[in-house]
C-alpha atoms as a PDB file:
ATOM      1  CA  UNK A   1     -19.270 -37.624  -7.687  1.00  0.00           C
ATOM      2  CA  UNK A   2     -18.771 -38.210  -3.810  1.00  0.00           C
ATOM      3  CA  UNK A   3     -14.750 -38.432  -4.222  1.00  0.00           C
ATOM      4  CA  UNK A   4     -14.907 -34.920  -5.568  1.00  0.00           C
ATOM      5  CA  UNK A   5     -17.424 -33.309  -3.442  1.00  0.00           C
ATOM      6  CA  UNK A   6     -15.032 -34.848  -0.756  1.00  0.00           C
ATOM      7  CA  UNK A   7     -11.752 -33.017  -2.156  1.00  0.00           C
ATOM      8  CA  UNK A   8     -14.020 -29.618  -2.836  1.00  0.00           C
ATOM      9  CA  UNK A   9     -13.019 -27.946   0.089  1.00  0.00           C
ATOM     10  CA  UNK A  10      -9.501 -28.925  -0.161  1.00  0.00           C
ATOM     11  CA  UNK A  11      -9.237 -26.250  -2.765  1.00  0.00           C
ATOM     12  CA  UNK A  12      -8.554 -23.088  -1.642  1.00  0.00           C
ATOM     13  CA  UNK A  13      -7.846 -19.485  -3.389  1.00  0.00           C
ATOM     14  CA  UNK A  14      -4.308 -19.095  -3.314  1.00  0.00           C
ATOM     15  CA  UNK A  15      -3.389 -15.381  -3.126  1.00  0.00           C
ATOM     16  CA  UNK A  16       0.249 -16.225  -3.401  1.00  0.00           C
ATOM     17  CA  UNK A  17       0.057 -17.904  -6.509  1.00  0.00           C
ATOM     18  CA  UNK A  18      -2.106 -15.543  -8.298  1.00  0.00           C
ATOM     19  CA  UNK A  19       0.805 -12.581  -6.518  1.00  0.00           C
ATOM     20  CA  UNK A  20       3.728 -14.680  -8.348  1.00  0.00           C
ATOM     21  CA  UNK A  21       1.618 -15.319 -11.874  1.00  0.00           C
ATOM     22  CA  UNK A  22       1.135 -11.600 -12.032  1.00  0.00           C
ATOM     23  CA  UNK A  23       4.688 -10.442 -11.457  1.00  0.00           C
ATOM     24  CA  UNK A  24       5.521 -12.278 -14.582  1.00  0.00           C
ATOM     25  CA  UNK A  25       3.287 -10.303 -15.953  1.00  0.00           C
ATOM     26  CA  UNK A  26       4.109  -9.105 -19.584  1.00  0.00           C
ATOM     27  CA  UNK A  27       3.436  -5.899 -21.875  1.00  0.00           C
ATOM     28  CA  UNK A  28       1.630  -7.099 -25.092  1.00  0.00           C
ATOM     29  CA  UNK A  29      -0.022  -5.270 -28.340  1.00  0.00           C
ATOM     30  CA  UNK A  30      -2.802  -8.341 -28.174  1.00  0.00           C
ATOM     31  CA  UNK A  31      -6.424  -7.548 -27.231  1.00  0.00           C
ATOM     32  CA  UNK A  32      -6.487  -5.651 -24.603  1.00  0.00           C
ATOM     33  CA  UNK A  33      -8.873  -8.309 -22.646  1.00  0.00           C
ATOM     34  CA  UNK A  34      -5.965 -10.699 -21.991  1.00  0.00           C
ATOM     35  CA  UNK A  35      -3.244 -10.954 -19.991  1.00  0.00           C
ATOM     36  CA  UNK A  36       0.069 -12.706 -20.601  1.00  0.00           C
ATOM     37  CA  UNK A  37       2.574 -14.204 -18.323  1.00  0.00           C
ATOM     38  CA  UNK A  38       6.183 -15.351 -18.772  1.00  0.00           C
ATOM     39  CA  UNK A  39       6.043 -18.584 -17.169  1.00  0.00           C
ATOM     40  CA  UNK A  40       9.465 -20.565 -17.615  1.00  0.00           C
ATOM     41  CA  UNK A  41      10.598 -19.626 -21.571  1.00  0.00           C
ATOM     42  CA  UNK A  42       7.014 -19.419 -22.302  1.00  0.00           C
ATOM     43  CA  UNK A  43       4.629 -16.892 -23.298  1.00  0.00           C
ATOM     44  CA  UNK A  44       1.358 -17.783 -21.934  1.00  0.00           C
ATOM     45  CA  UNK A  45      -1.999 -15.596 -22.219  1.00  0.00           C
ATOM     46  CA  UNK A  46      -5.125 -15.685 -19.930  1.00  0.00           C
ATOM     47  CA  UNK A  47      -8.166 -14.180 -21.842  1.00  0.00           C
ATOM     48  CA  UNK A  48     -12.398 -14.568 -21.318  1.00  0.00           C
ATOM     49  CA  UNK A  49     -11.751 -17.787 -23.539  1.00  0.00           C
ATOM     50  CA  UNK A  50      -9.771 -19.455 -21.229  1.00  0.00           C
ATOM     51  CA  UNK A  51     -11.425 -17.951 -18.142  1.00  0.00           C
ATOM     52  CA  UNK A  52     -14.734 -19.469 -19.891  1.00  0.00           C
ATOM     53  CA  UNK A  53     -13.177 -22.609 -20.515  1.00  0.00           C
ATOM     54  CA  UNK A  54     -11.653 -23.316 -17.765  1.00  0.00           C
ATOM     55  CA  UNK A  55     -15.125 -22.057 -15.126  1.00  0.00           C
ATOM     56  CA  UNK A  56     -17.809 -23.168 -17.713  1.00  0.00           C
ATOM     57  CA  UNK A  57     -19.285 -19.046 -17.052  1.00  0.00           C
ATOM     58  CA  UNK A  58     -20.123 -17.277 -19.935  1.00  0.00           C
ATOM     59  CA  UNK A  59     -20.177 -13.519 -20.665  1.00  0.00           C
ATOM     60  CA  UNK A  60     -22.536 -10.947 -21.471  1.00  0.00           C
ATOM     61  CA  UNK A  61     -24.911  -8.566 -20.250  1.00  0.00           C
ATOM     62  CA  UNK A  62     -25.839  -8.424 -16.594  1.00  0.00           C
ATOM     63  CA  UNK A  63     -29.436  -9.126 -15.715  1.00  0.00           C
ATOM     64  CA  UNK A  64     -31.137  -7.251 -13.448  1.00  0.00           C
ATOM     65  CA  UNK A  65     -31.684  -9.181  -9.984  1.00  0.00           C
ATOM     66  CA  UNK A  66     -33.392  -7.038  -8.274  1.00  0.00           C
ATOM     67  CA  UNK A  67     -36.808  -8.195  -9.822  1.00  0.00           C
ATOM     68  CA  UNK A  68     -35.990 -11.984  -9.118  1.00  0.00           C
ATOM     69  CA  UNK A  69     -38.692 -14.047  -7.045  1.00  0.00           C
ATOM     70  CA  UNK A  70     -37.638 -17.056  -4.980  1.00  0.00           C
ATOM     71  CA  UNK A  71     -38.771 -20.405  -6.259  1.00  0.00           C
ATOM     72  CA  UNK A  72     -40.724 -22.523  -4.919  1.00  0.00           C
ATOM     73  CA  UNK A  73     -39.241 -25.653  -3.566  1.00  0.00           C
ATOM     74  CA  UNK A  74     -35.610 -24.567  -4.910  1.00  0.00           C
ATOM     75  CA  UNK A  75     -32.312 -24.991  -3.793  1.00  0.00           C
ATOM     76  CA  UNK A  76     -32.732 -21.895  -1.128  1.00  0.00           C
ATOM     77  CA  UNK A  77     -35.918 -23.599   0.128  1.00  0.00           C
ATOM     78  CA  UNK A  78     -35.001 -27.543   0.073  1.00  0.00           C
ATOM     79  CA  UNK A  79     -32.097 -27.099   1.667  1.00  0.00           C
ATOM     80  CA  UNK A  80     -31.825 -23.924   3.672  1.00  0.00           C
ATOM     81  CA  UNK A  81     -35.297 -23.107   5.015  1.00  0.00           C
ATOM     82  CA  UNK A  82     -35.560 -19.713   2.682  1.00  0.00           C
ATOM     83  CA  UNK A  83     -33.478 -18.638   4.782  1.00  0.00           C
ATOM     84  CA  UNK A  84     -31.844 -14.633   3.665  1.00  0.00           C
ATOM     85  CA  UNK A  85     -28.112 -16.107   3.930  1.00  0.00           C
ATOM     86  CA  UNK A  86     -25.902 -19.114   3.890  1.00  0.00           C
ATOM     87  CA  UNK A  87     -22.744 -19.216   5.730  1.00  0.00           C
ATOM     88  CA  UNK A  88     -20.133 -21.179   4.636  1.00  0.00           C
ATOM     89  CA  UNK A  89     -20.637 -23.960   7.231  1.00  0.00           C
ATOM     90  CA  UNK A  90     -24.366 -24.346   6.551  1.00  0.00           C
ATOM     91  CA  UNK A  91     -23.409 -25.078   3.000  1.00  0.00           C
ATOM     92  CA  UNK A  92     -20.313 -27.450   3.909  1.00  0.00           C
ATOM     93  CA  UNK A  93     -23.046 -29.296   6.119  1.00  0.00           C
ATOM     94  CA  UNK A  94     -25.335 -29.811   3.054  1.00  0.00           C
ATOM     95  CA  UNK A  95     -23.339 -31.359   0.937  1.00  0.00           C
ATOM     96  CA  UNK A  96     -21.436 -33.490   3.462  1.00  0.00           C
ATOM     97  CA  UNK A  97     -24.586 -35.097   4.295  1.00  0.00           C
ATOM     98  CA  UNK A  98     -25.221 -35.760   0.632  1.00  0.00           C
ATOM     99  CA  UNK A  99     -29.321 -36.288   0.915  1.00  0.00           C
ATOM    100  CA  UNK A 100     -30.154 -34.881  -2.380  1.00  0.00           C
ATOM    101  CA  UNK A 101     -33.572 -34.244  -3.205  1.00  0.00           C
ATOM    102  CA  UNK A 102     -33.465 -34.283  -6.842  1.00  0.00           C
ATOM    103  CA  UNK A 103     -30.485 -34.646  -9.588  1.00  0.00           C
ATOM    104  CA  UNK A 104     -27.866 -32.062  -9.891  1.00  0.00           C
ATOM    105  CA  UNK A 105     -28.436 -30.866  -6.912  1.00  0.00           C
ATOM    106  CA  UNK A 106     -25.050 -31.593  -5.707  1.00  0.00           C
ATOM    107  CA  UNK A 107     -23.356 -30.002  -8.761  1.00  0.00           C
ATOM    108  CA  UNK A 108     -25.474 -26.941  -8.574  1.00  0.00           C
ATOM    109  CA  UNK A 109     -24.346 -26.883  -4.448  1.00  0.00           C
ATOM    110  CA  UNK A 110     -20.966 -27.377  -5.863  1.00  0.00           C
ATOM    111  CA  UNK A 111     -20.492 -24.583  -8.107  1.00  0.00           C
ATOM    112  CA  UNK A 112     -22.343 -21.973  -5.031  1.00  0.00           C
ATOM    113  CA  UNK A 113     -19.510 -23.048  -3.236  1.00  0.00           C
ATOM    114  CA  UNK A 114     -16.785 -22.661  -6.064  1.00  0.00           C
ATOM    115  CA  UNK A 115     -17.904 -19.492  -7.162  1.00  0.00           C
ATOM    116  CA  UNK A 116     -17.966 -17.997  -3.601  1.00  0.00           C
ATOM    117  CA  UNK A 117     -14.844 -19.088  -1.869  1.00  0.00           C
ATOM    118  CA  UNK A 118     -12.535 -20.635  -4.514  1.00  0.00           C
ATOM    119  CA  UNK A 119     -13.015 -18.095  -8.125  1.00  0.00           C
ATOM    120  CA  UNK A 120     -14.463 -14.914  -5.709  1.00  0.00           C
ATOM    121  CA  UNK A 121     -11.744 -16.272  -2.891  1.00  0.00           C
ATOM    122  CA  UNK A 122     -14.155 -14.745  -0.204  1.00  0.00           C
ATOM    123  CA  UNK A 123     -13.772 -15.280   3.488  1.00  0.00           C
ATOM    124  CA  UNK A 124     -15.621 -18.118   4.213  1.00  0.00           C
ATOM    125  CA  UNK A 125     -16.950 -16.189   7.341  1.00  0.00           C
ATOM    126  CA  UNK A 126     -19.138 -13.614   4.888  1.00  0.00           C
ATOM    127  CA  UNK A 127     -22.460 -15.144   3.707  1.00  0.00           C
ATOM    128  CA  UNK A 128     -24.201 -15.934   0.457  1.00  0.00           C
ATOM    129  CA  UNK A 129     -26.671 -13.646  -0.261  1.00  0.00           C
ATOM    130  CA  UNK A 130     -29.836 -15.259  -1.478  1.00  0.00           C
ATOM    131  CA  UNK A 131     -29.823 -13.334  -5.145  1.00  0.00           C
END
């Protein structure tokens, strides 16, 4: 677990890769929540399977955050002071030090920062909101 929070931040969102994959962008007749790419000779498709399989997300309605309560003792308290936002740094910090309070708290830590500034590709200079 410490070897890959370690290489986390070595991962970065790669606008030029995602600019070439989308030039070889193809027309299809498939569903029309996929895309498909010529990549070499090959045909390949990117739908919300993939996308699912490949994150771990899964899709459906939106719930409404606006009614959400902070928890007591949780992540935003045991680690950031209840603080209203996170910057990038804070968060880097955190899981550097790698004091844990309780299990998973790394991987949950982990996927804040994935989401954010690797699938989102945010500027790590805007802050997480705490919702």
């Amino acid at each position: 677990m410490a070897s890959c929070l370690r290489h986390l931040w070595l991962v970065k969102f790669s606008g030029g890769i995602i600019h070439q994959l989308l030039l070889r962008g193809v027309h299809h007749n498939g569903p029309s929540d996929e895309i498909r790419f010529m990549i070499g000779t090959h045909e390949v498709r990117f739908s919300k399977v993939e996308f699912g399989l490949i994150t771990g997300l899964h899709f459906g309605v939106l719930s409404d955050t606006s009614r959400y309560v902070s928890v007591e003792n949780g992540l935003h308290h045991r680690y950031f002071g209840g603080k209203d936002e996170i910057s990038s740094l804070e968060l880097r910090d955190v899981l550097r030090r790698g004091a844990f309070q309780q299990a998973y708290d790394s991987v949950k830590l982990c996927f804040i920062y994935m989401l954010n500034w690797i699938l989102m590709g945010l500027d790590e200079r805007v802050k997480i909101l705490v919702w």
